[in-house]
Protein backbone atom coordinates (compact mmCIF):
# COMPACT_ATOMS: atom_id res chain seq x y z
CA UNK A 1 -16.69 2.47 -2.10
CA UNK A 2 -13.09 2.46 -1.74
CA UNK A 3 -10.37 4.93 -2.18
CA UNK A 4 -9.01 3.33 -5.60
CA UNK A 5 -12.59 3.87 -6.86
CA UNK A 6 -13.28 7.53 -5.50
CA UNK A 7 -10.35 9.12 -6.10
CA UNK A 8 -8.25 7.03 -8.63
CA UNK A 9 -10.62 5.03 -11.06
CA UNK A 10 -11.75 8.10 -12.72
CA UNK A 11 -8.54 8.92 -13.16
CA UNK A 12 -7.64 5.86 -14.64
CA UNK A 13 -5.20 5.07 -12.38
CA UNK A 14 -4.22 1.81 -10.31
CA UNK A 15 -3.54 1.99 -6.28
CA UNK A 16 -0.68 0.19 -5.53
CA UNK A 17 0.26 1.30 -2.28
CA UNK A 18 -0.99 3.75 0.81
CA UNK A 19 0.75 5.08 3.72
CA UNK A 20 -1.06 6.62 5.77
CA UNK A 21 0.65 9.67 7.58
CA UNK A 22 0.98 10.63 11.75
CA UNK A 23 -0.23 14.05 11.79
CA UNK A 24 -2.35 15.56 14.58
CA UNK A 25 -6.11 16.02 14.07
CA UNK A 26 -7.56 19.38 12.97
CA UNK A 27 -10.75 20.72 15.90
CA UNK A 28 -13.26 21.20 12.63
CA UNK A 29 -13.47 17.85 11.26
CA UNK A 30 -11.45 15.29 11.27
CA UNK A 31 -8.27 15.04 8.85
CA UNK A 32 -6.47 12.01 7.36
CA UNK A 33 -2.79 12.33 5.71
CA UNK A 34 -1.74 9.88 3.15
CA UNK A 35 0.66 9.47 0.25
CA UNK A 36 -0.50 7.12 -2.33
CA UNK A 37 1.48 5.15 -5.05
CA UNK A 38 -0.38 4.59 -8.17
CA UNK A 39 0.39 3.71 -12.08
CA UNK A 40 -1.55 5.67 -14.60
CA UNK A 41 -2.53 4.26 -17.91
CA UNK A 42 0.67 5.49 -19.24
CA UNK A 43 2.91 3.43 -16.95
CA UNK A 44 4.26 6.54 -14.92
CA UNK A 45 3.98 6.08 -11.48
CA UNK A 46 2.78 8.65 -9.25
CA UNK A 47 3.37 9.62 -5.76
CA UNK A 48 0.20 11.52 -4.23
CA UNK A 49 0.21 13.43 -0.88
CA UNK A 50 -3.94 12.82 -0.12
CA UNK A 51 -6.05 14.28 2.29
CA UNK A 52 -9.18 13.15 3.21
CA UNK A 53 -11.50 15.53 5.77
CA UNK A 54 -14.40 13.74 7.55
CA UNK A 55 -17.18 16.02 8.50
CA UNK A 56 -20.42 15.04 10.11
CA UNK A 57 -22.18 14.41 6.64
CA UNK A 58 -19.46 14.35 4.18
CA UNK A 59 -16.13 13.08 3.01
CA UNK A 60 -13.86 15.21 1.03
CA UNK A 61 -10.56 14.07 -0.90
CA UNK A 62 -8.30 16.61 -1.61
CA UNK A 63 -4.98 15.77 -3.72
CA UNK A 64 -2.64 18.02 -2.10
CA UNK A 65 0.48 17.13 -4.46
CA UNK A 66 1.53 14.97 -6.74
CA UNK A 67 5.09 13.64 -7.99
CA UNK A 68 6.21 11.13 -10.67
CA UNK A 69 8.52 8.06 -9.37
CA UNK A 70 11.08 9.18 -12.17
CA UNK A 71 11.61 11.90 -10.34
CA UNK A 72 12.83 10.42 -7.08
CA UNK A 73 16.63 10.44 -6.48
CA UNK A 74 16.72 9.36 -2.53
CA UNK A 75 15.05 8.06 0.20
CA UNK A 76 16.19 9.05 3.84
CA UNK A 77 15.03 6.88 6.48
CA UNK A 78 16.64 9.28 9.22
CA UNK A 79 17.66 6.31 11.53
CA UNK A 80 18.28 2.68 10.53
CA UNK A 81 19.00 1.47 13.94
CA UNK A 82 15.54 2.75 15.41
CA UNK A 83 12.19 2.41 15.54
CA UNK A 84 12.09 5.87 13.83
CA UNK A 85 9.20 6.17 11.66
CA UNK A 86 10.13 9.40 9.92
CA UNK A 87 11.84 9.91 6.25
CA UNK A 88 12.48 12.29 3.63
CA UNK A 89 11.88 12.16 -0.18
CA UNK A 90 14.05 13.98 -2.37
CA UNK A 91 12.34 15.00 -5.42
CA UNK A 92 13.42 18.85 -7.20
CA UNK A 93 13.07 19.91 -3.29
CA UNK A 94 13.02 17.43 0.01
CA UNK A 95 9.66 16.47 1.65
CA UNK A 96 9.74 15.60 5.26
CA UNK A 97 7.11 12.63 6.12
CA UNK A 98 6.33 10.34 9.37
CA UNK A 99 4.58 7.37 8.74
CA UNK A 100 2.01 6.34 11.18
CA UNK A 101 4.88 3.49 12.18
CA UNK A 102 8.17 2.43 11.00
CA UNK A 103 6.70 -1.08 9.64
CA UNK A 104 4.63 1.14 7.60
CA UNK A 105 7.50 3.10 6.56
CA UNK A 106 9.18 0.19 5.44
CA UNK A 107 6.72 -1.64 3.62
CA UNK A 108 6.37 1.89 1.97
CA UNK A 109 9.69 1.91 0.79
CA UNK A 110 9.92 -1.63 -0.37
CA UNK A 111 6.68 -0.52 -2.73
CA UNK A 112 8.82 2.81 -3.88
CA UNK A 113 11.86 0.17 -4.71
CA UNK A 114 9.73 -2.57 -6.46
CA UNK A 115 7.79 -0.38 -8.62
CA UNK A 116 10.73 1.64 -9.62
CA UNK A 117 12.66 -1.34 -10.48
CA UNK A 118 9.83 -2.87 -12.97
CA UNK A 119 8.83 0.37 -14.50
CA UNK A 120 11.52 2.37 -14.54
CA UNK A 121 14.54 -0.74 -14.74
CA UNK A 122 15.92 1.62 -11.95
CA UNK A 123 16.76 1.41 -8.17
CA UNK A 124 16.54 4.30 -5.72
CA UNK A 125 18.96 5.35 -3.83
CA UNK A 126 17.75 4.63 -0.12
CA UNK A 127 20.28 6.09 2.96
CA UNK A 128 19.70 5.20 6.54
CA UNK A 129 17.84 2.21 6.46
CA UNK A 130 18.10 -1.43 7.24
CA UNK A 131 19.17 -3.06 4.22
CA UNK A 132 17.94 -6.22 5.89
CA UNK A 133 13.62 -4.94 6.26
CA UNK A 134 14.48 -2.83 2.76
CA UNK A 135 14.69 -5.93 0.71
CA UNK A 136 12.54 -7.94 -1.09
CA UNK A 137 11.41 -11.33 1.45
CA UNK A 138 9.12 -12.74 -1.29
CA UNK A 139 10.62 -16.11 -0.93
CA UNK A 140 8.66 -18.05 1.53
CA UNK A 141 5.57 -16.20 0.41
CA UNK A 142 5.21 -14.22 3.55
CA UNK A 143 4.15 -11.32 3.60
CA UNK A 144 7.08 -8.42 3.94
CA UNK A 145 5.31 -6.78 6.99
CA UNK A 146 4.84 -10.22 8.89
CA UNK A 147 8.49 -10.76 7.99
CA UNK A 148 9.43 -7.18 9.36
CA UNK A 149 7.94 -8.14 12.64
CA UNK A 150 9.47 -11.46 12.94
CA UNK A 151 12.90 -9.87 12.34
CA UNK A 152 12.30 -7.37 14.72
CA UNK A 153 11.42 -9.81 17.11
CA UNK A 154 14.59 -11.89 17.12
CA UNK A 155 16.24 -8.46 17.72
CA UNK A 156 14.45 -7.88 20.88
CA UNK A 157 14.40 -11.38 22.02
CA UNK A 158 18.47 -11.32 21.34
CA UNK A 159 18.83 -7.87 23.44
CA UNK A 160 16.89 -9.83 26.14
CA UNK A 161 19.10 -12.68 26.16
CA UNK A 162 22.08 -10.74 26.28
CA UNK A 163 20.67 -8.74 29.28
CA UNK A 164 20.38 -12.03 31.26
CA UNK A 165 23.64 -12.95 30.37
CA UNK A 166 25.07 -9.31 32.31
């Protein structure tokens, strides 16, 4: 079974999006940190901080909190010109996150953006990110996190060949 039909499909509720979360494992059993995007029935969009505990028989899902899209003013990437995978949502307070890697973080916030945009006719404000891996690269049909990597790839290959050039 997957996590759209354990936790959300009673719920009624469609998984769009997960990012999973770098935190540090707990000694009892072993702990997973995610946030989840979903749409309810309703058309609000959620936000869900998810925790899933893996003990040696069982597998518990705990919904730690829970936010609507509406209420999103900003995204803070942190850094735009590093591989820096951690951001802050501002909701009534500020959450601190770190995706498990900044590709994920991206492809996170490109979700956040999209969804907001065709349910909410809205954008986001987003601060310290790349506009260039923060926009839509639906064109060719490629996927956005292949497209991430590419781009990043030029970068380093472009450091490199300025390095041979000193």
């Amino acid at each position: 079974m997957t996590l759209q039909d354990i936790v959300f499909r009673p719920k009624r509720e469609k998984l769009l999006h997960v990012l999973e979360l770098s935190m540090p494992s707990t000694v009892q059993g072993e702990e997973r940190f995610y946030l989840c995007v979903t749409v309810t029935r309703e058309k609000d969009v959620k936000i869900t901080y998810l925790i899933i505990v893996e003990e040696k028989t069982s597998i518990q899902y705990k919904i730690n909190c829970m936010w609507l899209l509406k209420d999103l003013t900003l995204i803070d990437g942190k850094e735009a010109r590093q591989d820096y995978p951690k951001f802050d949502m501002h909701f009534e307070h500020v959450y601190s996150w770190e995706a498990f890697s900044t590709a994920a973080k991206y492809a996170f916030t490109r979700c956040i953006r999209k969804t907001s945009k065709i349910h909410y006719r809205r954008d986001i404000e987003f601060v310290n990110f790349d506009d260039d891996y923060l926009s839509d690269t639906g064109l060719f049909q490629v996927s956005e996190d292949t497209m991430l990597a590419l781009k990043l790839c030029i970068q380093v290959l472009n450091c490199v060949c300025l390095l041979s050039c000193l």
